[in-house]
PDB file of N, CA and C in Angstrom:
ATOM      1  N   UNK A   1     -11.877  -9.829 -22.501  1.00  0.00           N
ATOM      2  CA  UNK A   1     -12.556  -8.705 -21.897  1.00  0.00           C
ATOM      3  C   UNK A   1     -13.913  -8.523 -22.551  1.00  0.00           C
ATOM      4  N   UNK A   2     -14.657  -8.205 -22.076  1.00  0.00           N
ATOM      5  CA  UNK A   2     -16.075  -8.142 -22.238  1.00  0.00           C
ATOM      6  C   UNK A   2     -16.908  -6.934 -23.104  1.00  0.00           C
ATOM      7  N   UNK A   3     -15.890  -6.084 -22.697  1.00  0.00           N
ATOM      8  CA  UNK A   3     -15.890  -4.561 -23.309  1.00  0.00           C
ATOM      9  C   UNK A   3     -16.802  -3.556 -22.214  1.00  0.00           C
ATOM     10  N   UNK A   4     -17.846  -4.267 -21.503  1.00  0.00           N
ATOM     11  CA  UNK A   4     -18.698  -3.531 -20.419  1.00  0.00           C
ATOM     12  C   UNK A   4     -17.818  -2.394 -19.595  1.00  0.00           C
ATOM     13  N   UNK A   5     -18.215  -1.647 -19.173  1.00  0.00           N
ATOM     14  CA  UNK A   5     -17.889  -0.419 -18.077  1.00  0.00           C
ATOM     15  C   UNK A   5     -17.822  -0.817 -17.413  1.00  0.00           C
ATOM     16  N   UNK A   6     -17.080  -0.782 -15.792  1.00  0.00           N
ATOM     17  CA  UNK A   6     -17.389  -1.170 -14.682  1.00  0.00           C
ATOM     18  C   UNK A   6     -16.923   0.633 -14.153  1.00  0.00           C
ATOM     19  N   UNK A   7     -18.612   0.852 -13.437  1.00  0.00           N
ATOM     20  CA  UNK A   7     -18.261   2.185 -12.763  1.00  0.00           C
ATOM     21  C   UNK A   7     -18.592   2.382 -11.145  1.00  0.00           C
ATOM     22  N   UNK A   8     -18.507   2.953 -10.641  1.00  0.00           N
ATOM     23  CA  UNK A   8     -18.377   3.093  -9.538  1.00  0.00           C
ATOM     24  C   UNK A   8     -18.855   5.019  -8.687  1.00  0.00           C
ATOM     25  N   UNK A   9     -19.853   4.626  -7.932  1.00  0.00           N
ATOM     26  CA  UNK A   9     -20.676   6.173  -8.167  1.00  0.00           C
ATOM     27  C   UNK A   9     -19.945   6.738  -7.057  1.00  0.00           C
ATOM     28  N   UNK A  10     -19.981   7.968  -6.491  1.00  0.00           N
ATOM     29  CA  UNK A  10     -19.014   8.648  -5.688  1.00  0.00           C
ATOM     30  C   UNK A  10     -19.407   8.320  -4.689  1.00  0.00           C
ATOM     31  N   UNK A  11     -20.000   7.768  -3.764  1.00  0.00           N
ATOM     32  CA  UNK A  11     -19.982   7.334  -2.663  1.00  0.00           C
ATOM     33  C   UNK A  11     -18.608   5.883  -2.688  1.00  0.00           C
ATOM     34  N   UNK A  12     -19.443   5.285  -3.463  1.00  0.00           N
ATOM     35  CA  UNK A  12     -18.543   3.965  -3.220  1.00  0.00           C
ATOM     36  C   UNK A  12     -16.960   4.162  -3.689  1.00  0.00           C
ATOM     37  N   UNK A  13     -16.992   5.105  -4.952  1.00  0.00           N
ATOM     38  CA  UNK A  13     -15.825   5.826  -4.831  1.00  0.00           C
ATOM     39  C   UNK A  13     -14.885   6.279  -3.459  1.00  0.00           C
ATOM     40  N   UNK A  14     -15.713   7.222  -3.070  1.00  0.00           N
ATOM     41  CA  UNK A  14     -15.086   7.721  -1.515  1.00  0.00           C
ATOM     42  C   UNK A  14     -14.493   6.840  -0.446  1.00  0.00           C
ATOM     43  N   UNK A  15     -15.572   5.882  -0.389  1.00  0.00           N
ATOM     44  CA  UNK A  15     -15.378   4.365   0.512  1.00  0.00           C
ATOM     45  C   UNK A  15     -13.984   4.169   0.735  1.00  0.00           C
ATOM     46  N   UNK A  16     -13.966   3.869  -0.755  1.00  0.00           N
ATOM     47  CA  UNK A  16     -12.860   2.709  -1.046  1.00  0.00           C
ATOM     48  C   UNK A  16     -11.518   3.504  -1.088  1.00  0.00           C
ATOM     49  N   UNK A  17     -11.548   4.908  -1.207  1.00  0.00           N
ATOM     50  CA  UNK A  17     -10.463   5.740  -1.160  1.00  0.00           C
ATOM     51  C   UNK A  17      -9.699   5.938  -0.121  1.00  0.00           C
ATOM     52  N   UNK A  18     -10.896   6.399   1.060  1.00  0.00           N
ATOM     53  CA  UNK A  18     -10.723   6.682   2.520  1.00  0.00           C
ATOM     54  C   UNK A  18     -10.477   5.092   2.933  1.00  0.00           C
ATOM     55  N   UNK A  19     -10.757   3.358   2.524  1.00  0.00           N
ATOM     56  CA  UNK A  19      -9.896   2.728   3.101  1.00  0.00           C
ATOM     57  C   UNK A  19      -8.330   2.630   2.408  1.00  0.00           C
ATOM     58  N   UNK A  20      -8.172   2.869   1.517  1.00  0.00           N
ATOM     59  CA  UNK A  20      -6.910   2.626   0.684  1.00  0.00           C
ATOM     60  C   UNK A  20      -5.761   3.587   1.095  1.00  0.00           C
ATOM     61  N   UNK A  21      -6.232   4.729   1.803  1.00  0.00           N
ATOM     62  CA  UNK A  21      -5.194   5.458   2.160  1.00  0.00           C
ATOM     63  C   UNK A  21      -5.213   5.799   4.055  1.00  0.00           C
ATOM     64  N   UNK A  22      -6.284   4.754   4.306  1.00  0.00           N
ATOM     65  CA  UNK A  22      -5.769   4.412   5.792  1.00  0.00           C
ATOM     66  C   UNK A  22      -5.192   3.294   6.411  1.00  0.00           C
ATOM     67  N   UNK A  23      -4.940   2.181   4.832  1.00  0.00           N
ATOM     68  CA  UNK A  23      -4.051   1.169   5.392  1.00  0.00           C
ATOM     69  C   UNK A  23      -2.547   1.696   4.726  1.00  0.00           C
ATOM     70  N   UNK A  24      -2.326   2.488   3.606  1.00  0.00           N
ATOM     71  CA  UNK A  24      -1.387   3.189   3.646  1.00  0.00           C
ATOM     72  C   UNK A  24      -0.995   3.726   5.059  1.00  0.00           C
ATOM     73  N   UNK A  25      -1.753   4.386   4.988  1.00  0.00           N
ATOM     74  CA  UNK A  25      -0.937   5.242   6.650  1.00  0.00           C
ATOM     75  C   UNK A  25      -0.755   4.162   7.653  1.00  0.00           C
ATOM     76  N   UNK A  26      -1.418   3.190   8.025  1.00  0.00           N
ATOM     77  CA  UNK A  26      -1.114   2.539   8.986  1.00  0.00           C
ATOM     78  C   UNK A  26      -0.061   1.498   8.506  1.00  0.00           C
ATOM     79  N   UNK A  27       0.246   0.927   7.203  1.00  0.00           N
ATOM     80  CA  UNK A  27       1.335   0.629   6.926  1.00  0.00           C
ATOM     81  C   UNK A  27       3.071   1.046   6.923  1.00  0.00           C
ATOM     82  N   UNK A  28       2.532   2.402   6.976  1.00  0.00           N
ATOM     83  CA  UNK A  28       3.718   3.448   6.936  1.00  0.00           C
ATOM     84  C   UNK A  28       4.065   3.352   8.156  1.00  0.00           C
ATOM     85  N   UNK A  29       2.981   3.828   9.237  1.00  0.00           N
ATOM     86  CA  UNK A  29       3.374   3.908  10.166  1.00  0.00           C
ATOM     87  C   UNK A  29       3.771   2.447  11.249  1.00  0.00           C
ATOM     88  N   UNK A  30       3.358   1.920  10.838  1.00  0.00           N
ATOM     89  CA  UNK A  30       3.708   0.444  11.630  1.00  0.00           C
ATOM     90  C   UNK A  30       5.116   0.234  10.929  1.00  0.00           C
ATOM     91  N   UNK A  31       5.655   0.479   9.689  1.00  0.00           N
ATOM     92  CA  UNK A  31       7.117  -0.381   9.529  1.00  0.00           C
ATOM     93  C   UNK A  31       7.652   0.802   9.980  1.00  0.00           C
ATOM     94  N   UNK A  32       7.305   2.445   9.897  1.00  0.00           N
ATOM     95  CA  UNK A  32       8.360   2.774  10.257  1.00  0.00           C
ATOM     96  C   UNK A  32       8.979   2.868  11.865  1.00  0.00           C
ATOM     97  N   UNK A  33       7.686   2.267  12.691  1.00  0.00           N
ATOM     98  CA  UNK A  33       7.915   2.222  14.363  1.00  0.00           C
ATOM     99  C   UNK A  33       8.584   0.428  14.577  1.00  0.00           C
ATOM    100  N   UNK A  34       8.254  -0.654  13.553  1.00  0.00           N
ATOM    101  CA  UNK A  34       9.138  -1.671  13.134  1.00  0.00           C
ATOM    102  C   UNK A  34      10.332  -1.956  13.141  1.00  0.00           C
ATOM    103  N   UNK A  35      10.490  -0.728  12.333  1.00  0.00           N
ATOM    104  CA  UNK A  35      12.241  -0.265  11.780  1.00  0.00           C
ATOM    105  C   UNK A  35      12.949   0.379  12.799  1.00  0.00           C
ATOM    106  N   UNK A  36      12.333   0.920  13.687  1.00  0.00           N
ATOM    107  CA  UNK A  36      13.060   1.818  14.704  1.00  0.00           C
ATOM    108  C   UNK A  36      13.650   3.328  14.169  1.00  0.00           C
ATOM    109  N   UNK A  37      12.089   4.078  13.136  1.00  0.00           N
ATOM    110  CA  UNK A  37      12.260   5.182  13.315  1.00  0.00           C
ATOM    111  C   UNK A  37      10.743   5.522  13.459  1.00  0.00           C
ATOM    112  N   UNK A  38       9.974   5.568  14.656  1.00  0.00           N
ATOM    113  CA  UNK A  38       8.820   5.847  14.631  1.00  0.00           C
ATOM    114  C   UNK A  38       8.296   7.376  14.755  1.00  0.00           C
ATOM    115  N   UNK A  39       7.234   7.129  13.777  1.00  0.00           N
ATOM    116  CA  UNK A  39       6.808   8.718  12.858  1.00  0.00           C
ATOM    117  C   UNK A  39       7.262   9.016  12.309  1.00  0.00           C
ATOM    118  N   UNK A  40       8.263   7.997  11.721  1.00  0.00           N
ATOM    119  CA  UNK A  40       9.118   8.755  10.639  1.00  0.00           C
ATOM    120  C   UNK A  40       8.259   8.070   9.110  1.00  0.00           C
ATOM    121  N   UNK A  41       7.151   8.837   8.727  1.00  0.00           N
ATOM    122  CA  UNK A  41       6.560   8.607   7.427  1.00  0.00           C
ATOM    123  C   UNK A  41       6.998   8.180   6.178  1.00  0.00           C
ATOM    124  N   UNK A  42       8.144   9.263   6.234  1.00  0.00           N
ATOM    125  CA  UNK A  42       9.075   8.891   4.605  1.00  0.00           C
ATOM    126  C   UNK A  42       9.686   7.372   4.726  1.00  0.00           C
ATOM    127  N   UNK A  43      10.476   7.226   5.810  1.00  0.00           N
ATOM    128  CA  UNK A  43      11.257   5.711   6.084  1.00  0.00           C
ATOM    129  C   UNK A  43      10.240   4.620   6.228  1.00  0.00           C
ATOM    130  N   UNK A  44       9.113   4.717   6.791  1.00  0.00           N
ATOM    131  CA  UNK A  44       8.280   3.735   6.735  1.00  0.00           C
ATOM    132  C   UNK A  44       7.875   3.043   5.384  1.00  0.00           C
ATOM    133  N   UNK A  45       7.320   4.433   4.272  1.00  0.00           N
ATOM    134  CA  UNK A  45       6.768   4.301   3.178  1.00  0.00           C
ATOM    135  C   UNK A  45       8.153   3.723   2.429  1.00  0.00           C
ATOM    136  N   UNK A  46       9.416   4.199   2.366  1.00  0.00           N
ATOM    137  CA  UNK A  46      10.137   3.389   2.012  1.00  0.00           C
ATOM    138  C   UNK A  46      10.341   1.914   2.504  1.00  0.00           C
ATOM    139  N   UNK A  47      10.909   1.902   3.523  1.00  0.00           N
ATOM    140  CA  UNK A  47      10.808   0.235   3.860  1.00  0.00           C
ATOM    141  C   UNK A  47       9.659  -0.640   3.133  1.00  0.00           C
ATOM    142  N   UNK A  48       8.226   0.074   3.838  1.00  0.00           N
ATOM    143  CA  UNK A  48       7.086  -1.116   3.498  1.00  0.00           C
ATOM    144  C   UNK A  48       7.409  -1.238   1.798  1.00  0.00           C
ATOM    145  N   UNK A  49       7.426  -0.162   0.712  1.00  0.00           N
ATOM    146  CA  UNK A  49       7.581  -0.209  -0.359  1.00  0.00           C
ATOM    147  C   UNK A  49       8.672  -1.342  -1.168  1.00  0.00           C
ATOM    148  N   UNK A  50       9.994  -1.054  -0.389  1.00  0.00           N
ATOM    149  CA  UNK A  50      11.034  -1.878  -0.982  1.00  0.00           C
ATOM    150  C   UNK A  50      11.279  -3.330  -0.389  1.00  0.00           C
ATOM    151  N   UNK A  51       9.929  -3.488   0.542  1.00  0.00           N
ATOM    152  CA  UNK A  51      10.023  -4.918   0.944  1.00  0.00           C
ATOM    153  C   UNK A  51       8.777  -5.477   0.071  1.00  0.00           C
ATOM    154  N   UNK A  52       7.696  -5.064  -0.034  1.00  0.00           N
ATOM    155  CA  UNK A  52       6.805  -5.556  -0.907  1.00  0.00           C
ATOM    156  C   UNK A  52       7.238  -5.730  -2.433  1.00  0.00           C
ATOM    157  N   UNK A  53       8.273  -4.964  -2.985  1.00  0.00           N
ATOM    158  CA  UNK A  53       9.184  -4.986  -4.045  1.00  0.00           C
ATOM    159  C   UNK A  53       9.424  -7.011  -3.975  1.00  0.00           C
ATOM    160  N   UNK A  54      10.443  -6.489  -2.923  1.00  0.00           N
ATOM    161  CA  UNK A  54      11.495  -7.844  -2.659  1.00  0.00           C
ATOM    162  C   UNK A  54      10.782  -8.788  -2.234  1.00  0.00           C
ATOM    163  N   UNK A  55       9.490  -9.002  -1.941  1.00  0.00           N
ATOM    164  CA  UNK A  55       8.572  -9.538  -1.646  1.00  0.00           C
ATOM    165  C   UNK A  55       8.574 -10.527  -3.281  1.00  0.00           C
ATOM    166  N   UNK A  56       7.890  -9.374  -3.883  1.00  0.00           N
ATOM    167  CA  UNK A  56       7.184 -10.399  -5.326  1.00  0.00           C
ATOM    168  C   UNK A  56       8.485 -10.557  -5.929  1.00  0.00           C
ATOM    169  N   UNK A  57       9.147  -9.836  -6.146  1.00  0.00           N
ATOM    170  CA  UNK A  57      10.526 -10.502  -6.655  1.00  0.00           C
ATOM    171  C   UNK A  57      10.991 -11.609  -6.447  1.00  0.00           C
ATOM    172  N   UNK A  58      10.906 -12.249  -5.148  1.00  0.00           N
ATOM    173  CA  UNK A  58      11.180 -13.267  -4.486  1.00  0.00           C
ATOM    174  C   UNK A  58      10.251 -14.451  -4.781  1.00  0.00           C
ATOM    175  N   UNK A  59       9.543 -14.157  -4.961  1.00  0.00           N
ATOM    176  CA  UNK A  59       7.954 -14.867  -5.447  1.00  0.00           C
ATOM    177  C   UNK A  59       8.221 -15.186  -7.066  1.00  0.00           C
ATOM    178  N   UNK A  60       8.720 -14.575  -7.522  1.00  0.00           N
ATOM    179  CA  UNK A  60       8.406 -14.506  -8.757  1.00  0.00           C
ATOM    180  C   UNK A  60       9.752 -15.529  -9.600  1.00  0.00           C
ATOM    181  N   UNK A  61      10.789 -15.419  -8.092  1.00  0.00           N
ATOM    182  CA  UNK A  61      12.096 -16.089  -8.662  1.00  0.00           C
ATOM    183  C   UNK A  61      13.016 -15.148  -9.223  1.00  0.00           C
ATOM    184  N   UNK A  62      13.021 -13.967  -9.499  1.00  0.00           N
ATOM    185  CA  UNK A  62      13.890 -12.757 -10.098  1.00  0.00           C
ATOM    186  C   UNK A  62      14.937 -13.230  -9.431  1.00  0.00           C
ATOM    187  N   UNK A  63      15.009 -13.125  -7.876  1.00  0.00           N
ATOM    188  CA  UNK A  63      16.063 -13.141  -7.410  1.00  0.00           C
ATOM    189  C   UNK A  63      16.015 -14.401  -6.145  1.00  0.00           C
TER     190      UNK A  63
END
């Protein structure tokens, strides 16, 4: 590591926020209309969550 700062001023801050929590939502909402409970937020965010889990797990050889 270099020891340098890496900062980021509030615009580009904002940017990157407002995309990070609109592929959240559209992640949510796509597995949970996937799954066959659509609009259902909580079940989505679970599914996408515990498959990206089992995802790198799988990747990784854990299991």
């Amino acid at each position: 590591m270099s020891g340098a700062l890496d900062s980021w001023n509030f615009l580009h801050t904002e940017e990157r926020l407002s995309t990070i929590m609109r592929d959240i939502h559209n992640r949510c909402y796509e597995t949970a209309d996937e799954y066959g409970a659509p609009g259902n937020y909580v079940a989505g965010a679970n599914i996408a969550g515990f498959s990206r889990v089992a995802d790198a797990m799988l990747a990784f050889g854990v299991i």
